[in-house]
PDB file of N, CA and C in Angstrom:
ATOM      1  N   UNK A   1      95.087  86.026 116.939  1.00  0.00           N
ATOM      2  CA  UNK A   1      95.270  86.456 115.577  1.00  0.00           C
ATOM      3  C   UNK A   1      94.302  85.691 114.683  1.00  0.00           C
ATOM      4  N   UNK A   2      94.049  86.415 113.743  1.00  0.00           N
ATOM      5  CA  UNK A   2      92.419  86.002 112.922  1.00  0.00           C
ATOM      6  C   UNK A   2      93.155  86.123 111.567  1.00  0.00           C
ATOM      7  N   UNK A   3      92.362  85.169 110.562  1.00  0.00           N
ATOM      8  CA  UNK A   3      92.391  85.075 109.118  1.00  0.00           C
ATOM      9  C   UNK A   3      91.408  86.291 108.518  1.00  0.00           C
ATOM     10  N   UNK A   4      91.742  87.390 107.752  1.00  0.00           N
ATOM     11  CA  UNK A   4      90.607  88.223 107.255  1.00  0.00           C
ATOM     12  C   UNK A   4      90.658  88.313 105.923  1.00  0.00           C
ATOM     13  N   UNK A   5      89.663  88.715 105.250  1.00  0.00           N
ATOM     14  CA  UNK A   5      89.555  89.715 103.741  1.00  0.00           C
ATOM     15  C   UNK A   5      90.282  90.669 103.674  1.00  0.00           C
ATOM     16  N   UNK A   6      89.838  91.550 104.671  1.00  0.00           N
ATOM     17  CA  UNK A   6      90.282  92.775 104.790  1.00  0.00           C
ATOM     18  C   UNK A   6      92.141  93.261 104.769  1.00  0.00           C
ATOM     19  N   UNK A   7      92.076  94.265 104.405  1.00  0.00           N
ATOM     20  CA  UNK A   7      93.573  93.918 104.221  1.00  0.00           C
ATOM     21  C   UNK A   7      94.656  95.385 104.608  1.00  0.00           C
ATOM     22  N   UNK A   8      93.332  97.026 105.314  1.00  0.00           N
ATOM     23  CA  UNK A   8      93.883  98.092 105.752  1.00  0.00           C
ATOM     24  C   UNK A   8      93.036  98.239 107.411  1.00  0.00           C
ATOM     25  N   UNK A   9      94.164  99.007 108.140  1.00  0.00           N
ATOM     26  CA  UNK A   9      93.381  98.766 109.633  1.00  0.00           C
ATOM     27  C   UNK A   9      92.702  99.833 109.590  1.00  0.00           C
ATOM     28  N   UNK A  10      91.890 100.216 110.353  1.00  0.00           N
ATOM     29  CA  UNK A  10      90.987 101.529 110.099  1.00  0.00           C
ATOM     30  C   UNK A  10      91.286 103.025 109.931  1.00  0.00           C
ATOM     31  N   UNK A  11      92.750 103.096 109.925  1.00  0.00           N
ATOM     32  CA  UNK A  11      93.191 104.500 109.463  1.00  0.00           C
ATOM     33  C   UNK A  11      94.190 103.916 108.434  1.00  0.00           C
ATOM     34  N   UNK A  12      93.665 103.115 107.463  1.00  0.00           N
ATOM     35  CA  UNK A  12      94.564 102.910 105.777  1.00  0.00           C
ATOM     36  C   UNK A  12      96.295 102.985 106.226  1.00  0.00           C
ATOM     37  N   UNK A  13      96.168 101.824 107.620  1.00  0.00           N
ATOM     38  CA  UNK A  13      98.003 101.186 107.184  1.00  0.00           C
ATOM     39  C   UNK A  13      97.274  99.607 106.735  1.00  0.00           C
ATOM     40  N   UNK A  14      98.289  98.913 106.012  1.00  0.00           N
ATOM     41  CA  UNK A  14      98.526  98.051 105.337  1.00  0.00           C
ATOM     42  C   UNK A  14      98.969  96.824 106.675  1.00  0.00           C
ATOM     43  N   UNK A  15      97.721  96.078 106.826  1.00  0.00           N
ATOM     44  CA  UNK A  15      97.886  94.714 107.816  1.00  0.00           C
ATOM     45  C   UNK A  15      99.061  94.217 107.573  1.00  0.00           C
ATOM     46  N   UNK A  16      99.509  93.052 108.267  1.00  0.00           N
ATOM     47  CA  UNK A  16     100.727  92.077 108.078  1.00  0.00           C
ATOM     48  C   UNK A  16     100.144  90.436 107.877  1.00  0.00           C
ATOM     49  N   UNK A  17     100.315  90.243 107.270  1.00  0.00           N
ATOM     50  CA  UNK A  17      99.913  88.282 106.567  1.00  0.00           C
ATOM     51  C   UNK A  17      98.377  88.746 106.680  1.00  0.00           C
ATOM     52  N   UNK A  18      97.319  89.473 106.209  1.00  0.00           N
ATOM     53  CA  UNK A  18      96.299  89.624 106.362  1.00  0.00           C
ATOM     54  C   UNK A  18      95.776  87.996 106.188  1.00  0.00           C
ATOM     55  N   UNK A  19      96.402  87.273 105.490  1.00  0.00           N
ATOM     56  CA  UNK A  19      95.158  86.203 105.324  1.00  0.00           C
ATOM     57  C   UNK A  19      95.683  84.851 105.951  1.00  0.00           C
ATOM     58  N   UNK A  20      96.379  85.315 106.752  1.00  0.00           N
ATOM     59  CA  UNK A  20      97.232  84.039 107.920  1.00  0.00           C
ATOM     60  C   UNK A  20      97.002  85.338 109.307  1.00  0.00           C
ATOM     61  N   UNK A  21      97.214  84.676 110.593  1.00  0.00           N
ATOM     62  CA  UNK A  21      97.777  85.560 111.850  1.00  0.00           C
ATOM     63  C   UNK A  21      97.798  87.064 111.325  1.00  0.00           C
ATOM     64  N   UNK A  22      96.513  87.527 111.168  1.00  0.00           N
ATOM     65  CA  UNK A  22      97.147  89.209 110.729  1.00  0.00           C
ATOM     66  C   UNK A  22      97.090  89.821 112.396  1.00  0.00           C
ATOM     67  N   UNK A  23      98.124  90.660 111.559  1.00  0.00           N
ATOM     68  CA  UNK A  23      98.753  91.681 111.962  1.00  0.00           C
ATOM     69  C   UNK A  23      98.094  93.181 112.069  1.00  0.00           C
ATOM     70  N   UNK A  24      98.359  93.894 112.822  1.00  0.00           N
ATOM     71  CA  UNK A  24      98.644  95.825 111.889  1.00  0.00           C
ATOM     72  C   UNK A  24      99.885  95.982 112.325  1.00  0.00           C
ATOM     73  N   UNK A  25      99.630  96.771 111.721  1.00  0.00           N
ATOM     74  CA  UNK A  25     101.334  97.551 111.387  1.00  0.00           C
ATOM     75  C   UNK A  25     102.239  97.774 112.487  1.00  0.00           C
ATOM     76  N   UNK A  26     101.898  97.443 113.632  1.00  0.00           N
ATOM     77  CA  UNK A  26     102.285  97.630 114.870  1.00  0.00           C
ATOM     78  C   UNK A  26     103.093  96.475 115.493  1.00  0.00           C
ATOM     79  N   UNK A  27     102.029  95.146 114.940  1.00  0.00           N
ATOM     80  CA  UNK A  27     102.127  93.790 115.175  1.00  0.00           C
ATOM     81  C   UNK A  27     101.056  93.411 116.249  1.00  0.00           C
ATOM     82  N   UNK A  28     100.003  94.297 116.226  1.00  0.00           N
ATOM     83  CA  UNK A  28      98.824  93.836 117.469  1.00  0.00           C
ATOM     84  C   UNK A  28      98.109  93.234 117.041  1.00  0.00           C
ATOM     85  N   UNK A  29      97.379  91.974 117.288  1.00  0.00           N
ATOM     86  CA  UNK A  29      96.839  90.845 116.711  1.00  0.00           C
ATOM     87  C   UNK A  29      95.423  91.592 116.094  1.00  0.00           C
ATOM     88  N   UNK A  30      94.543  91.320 114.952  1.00  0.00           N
ATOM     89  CA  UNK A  30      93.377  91.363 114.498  1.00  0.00           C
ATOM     90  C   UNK A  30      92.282  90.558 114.798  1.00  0.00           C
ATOM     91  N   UNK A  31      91.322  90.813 114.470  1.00  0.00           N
ATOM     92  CA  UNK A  31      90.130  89.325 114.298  1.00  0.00           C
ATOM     93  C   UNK A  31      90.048  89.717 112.624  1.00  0.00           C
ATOM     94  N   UNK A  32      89.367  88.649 112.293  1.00  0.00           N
ATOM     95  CA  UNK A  32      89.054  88.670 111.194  1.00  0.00           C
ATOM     96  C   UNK A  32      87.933  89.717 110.793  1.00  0.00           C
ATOM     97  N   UNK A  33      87.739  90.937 111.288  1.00  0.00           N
ATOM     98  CA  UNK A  33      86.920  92.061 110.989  1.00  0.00           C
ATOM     99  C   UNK A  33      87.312  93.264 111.598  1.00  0.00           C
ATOM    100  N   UNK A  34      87.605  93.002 113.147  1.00  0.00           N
ATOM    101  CA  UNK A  34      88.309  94.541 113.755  1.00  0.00           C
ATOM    102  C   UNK A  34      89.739  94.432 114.076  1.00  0.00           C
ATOM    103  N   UNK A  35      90.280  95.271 114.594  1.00  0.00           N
ATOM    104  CA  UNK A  35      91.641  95.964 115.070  1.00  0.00           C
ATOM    105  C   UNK A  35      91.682  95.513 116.309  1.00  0.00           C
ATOM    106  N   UNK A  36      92.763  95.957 117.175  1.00  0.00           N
ATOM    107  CA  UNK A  36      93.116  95.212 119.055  1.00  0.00           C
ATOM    108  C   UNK A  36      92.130  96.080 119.522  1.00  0.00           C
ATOM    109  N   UNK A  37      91.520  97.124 119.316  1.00  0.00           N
ATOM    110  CA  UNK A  37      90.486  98.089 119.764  1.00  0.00           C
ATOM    111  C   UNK A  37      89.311  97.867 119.306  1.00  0.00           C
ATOM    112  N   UNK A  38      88.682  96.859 118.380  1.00  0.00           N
ATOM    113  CA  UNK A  38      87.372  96.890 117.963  1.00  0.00           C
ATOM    114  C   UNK A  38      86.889  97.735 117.198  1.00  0.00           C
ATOM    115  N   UNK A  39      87.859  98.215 116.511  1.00  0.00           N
ATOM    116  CA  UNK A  39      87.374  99.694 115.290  1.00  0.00           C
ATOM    117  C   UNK A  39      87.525  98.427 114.164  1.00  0.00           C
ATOM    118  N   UNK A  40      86.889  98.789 113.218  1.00  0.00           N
ATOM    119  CA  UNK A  40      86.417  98.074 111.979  1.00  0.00           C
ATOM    120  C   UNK A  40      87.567  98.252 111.245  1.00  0.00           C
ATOM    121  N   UNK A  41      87.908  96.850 110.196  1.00  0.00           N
ATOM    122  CA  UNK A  41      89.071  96.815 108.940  1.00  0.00           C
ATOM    123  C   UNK A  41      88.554  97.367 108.073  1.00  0.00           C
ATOM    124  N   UNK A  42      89.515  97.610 107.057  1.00  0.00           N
ATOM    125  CA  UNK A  42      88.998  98.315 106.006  1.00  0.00           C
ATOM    126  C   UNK A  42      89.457  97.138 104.781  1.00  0.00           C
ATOM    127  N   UNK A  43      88.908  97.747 103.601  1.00  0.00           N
ATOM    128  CA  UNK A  43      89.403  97.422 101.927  1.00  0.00           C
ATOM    129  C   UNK A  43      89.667  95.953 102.083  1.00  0.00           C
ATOM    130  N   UNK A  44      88.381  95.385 102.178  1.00  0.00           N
ATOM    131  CA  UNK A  44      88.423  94.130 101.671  1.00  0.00           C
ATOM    132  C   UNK A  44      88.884  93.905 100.178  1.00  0.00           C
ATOM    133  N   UNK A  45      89.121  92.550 100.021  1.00  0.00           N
ATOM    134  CA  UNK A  45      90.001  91.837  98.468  1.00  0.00           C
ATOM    135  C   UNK A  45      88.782  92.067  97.618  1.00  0.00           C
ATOM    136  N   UNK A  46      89.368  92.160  96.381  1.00  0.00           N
ATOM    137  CA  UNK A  46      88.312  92.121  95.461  1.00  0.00           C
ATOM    138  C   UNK A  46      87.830  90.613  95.259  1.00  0.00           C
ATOM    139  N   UNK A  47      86.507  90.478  95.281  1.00  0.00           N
ATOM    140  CA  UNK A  47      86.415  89.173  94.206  1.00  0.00           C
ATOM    141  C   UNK A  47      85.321  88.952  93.446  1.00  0.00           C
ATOM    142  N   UNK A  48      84.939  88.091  92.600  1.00  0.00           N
ATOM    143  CA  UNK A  48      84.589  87.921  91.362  1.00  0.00           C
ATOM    144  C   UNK A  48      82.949  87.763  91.624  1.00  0.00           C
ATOM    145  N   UNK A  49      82.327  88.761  90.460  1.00  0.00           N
ATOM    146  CA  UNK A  49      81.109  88.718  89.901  1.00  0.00           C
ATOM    147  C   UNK A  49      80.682  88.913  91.898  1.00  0.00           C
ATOM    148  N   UNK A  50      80.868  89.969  92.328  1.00  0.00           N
ATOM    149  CA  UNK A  50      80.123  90.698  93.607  1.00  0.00           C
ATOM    150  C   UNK A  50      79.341  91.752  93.417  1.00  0.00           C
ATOM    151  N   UNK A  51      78.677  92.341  94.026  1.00  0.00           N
ATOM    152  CA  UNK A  51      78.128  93.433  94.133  1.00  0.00           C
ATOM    153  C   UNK A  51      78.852  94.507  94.952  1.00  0.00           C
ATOM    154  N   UNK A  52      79.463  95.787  94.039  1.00  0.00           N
ATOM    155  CA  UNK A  52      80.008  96.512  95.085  1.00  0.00           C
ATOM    156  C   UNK A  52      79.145  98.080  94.752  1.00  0.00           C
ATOM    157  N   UNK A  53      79.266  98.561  95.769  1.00  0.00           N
ATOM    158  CA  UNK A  53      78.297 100.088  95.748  1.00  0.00           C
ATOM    159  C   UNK A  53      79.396 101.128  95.652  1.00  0.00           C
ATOM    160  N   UNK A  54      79.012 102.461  95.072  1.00  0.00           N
ATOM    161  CA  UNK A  54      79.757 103.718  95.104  1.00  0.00           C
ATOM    162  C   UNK A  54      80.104 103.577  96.471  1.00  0.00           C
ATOM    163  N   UNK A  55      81.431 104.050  96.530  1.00  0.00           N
ATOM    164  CA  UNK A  55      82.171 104.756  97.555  1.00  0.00           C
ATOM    165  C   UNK A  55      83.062 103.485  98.275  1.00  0.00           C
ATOM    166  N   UNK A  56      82.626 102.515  97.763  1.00  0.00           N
ATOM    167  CA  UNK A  56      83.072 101.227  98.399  1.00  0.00           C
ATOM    168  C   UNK A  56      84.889 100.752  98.126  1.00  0.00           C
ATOM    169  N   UNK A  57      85.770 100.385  99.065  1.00  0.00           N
ATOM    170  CA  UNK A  57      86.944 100.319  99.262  1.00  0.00           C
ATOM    171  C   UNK A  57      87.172  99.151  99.015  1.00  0.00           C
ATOM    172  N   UNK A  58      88.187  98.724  97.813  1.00  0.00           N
ATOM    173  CA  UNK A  58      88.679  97.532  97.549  1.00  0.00           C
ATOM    174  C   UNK A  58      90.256  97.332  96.997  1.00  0.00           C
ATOM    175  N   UNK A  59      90.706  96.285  97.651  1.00  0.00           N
ATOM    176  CA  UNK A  59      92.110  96.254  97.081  1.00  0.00           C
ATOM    177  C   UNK A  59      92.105  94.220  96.102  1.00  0.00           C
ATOM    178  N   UNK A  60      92.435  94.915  94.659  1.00  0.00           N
ATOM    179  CA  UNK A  60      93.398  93.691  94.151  1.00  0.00           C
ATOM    180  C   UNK A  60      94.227  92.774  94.862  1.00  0.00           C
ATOM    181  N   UNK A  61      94.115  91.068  95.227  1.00  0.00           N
ATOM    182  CA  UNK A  61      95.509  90.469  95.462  1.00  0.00           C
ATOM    183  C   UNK A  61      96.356  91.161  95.157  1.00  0.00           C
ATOM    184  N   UNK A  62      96.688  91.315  93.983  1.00  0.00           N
ATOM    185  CA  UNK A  62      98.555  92.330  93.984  1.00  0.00           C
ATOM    186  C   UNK A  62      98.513  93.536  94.768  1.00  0.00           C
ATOM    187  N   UNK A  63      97.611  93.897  95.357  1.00  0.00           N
ATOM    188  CA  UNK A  63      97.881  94.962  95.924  1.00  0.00           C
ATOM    189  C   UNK A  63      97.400  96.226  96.015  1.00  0.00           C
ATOM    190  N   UNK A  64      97.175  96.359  94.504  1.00  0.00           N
ATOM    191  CA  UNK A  64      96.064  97.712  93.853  1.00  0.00           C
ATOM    192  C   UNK A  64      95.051  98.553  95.036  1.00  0.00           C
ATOM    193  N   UNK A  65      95.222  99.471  95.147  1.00  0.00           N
ATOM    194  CA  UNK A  65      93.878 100.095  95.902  1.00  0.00           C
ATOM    195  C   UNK A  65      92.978 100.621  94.959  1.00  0.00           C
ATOM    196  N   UNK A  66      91.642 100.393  95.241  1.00  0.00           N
ATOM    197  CA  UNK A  66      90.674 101.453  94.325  1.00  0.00           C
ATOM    198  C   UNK A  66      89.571 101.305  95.136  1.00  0.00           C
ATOM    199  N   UNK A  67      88.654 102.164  94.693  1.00  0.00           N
ATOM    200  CA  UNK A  67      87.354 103.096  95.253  1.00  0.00           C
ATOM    201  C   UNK A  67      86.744 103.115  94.343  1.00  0.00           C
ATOM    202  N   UNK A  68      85.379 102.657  94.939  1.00  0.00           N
ATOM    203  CA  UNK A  68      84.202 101.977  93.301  1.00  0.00           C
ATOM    204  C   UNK A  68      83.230 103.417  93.255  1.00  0.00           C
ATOM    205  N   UNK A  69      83.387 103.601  92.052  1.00  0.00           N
ATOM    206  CA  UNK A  69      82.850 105.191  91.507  1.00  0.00           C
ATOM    207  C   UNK A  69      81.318 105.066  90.955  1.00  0.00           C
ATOM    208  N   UNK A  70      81.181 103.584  90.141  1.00  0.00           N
ATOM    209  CA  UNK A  70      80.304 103.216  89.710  1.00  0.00           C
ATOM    210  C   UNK A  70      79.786 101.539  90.348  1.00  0.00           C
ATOM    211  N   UNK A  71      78.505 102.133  91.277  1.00  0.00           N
ATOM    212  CA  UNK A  71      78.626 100.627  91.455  1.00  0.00           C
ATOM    213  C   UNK A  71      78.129  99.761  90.354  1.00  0.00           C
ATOM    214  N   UNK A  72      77.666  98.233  90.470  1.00  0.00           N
ATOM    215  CA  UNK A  72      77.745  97.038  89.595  1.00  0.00           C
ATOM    216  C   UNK A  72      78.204  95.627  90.366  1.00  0.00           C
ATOM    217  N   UNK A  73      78.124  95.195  89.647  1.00  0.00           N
ATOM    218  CA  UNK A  73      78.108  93.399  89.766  1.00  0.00           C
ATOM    219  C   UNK A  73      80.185  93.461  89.504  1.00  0.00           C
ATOM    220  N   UNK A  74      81.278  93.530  89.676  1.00  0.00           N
ATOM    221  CA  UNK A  74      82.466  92.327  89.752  1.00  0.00           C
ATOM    222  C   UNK A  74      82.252  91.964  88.377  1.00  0.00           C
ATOM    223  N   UNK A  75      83.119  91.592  87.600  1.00  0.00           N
ATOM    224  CA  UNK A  75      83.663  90.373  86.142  1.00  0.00           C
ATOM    225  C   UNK A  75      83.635  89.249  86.580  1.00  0.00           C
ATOM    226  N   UNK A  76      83.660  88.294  86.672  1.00  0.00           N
ATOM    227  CA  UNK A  76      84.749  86.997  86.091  1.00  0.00           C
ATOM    228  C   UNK A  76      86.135  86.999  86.754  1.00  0.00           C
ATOM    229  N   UNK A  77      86.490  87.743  85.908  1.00  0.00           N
ATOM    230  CA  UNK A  77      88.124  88.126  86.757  1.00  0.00           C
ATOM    231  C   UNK A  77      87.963  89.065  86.687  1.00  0.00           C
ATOM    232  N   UNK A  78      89.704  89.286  87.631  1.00  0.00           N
ATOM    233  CA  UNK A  78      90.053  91.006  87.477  1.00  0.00           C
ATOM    234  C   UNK A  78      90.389  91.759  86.405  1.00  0.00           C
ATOM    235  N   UNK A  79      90.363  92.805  86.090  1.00  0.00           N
ATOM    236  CA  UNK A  79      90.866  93.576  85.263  1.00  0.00           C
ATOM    237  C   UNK A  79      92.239  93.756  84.836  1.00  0.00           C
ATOM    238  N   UNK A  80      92.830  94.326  83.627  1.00  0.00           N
ATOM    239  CA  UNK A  80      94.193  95.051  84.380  1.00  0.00           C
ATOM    240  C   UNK A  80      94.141  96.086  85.236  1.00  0.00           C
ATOM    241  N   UNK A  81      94.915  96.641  85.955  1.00  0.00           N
ATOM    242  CA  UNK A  81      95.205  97.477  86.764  1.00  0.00           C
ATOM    243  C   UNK A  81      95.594  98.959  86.760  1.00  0.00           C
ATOM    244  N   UNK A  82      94.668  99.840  85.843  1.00  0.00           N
ATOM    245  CA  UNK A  82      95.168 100.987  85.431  1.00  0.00           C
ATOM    246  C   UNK A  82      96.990 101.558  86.459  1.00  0.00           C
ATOM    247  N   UNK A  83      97.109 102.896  85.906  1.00  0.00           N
ATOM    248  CA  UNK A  83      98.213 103.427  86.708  1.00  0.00           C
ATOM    249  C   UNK A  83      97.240 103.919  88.022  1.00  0.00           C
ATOM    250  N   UNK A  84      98.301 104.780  88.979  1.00  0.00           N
ATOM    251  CA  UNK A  84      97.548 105.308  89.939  1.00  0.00           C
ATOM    252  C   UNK A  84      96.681 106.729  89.285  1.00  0.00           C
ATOM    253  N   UNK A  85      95.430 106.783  89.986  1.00  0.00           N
ATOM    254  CA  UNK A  85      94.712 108.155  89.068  1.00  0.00           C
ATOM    255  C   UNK A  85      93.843 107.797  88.152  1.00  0.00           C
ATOM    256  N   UNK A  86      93.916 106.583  87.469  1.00  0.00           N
ATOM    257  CA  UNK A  86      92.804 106.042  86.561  1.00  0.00           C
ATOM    258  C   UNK A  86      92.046 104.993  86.897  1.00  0.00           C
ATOM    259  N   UNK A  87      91.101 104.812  85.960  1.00  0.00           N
ATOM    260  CA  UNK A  87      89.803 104.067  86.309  1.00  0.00           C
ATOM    261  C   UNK A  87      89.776 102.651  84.997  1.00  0.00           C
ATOM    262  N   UNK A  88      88.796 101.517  85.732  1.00  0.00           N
ATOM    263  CA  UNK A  88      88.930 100.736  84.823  1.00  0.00           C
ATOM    264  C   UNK A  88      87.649 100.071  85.033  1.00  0.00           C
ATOM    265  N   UNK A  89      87.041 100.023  83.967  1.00  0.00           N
ATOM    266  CA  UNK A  89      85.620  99.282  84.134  1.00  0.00           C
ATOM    267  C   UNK A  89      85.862  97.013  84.752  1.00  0.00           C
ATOM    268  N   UNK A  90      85.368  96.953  85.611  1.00  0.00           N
ATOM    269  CA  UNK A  90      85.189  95.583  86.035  1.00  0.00           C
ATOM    270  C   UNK A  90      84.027  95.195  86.060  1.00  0.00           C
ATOM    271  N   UNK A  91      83.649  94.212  85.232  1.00  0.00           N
ATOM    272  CA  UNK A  91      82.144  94.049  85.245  1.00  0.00           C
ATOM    273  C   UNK A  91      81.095  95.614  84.630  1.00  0.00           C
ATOM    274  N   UNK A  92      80.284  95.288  85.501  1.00  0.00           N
ATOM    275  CA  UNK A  92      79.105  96.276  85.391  1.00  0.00           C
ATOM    276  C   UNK A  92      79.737  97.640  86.886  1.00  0.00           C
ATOM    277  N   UNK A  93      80.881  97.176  87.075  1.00  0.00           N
ATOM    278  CA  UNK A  93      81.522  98.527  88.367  1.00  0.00           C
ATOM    279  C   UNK A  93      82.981  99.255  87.575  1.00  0.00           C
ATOM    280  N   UNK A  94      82.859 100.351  88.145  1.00  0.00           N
ATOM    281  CA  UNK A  94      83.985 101.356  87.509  1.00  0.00           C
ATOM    282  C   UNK A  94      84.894 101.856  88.541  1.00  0.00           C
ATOM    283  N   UNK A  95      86.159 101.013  88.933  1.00  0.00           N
ATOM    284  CA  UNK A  95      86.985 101.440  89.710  1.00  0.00           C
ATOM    285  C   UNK A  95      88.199 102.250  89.673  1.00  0.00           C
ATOM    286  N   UNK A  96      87.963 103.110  90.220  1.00  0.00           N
ATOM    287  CA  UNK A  96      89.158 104.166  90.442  1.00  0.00           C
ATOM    288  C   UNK A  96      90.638 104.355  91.231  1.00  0.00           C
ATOM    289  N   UNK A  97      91.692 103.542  90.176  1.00  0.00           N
ATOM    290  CA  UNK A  97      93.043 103.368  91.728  1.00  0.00           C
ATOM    291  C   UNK A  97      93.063 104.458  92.237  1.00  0.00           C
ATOM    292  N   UNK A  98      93.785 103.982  93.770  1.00  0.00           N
ATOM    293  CA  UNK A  98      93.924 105.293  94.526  1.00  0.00           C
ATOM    294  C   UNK A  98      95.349 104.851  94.851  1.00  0.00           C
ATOM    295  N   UNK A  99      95.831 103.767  95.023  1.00  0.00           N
ATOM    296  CA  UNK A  99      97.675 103.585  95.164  1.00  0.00           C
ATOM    297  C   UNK A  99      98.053 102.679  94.321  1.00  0.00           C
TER     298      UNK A  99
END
């Protein structure tokens, strides 16, 4: 079991302690990048003043999912957290929740 960023297994279930012994949803151990099969994690954490590109998958610590519409450089900090369906400028990137 591996410490990761990442925090969905490659078909968008939600890891277990992603950032201790993760998990998937199953309870089959991770590495800190793939699944018990070697398929790639998904939706790494957001963090501050990054570079993220269109189409790119990111989830908030609390949890937030969004999908970067506009890429850009990350803030400082995070944003608030629109509802699900809306968008919120971070930095010079424009993210769109998706849960």
């Amino acid at each position: 079991m591996a410490t990761t960023s990442f925090r969905e297994s490659y078909d968008g279930h939600d890891l277990v302690a992603p950032t201790s012994s993760s998990t998937d949803f199953l309870g089959r151990a991770t590495t800190s990048t793939v699944d018990y099969m070697g398929r790639a994690l998904r939706r790494p954490v957001r963090t501050n003043t990054t570079v993220v590109a269109v189409g790119a998958e990111i989830q908030f610590v609390t949890g937030e999912k969004f999908v970067v519409t506009t890429g850009g450089t990350t803030a400082a900090s995070p944003p608030a957290a629109p509802a699900v369906g809306g968008s919120v400028v971070d930095g010079g990137a424009t993210l769109l929740r998706q849960k």
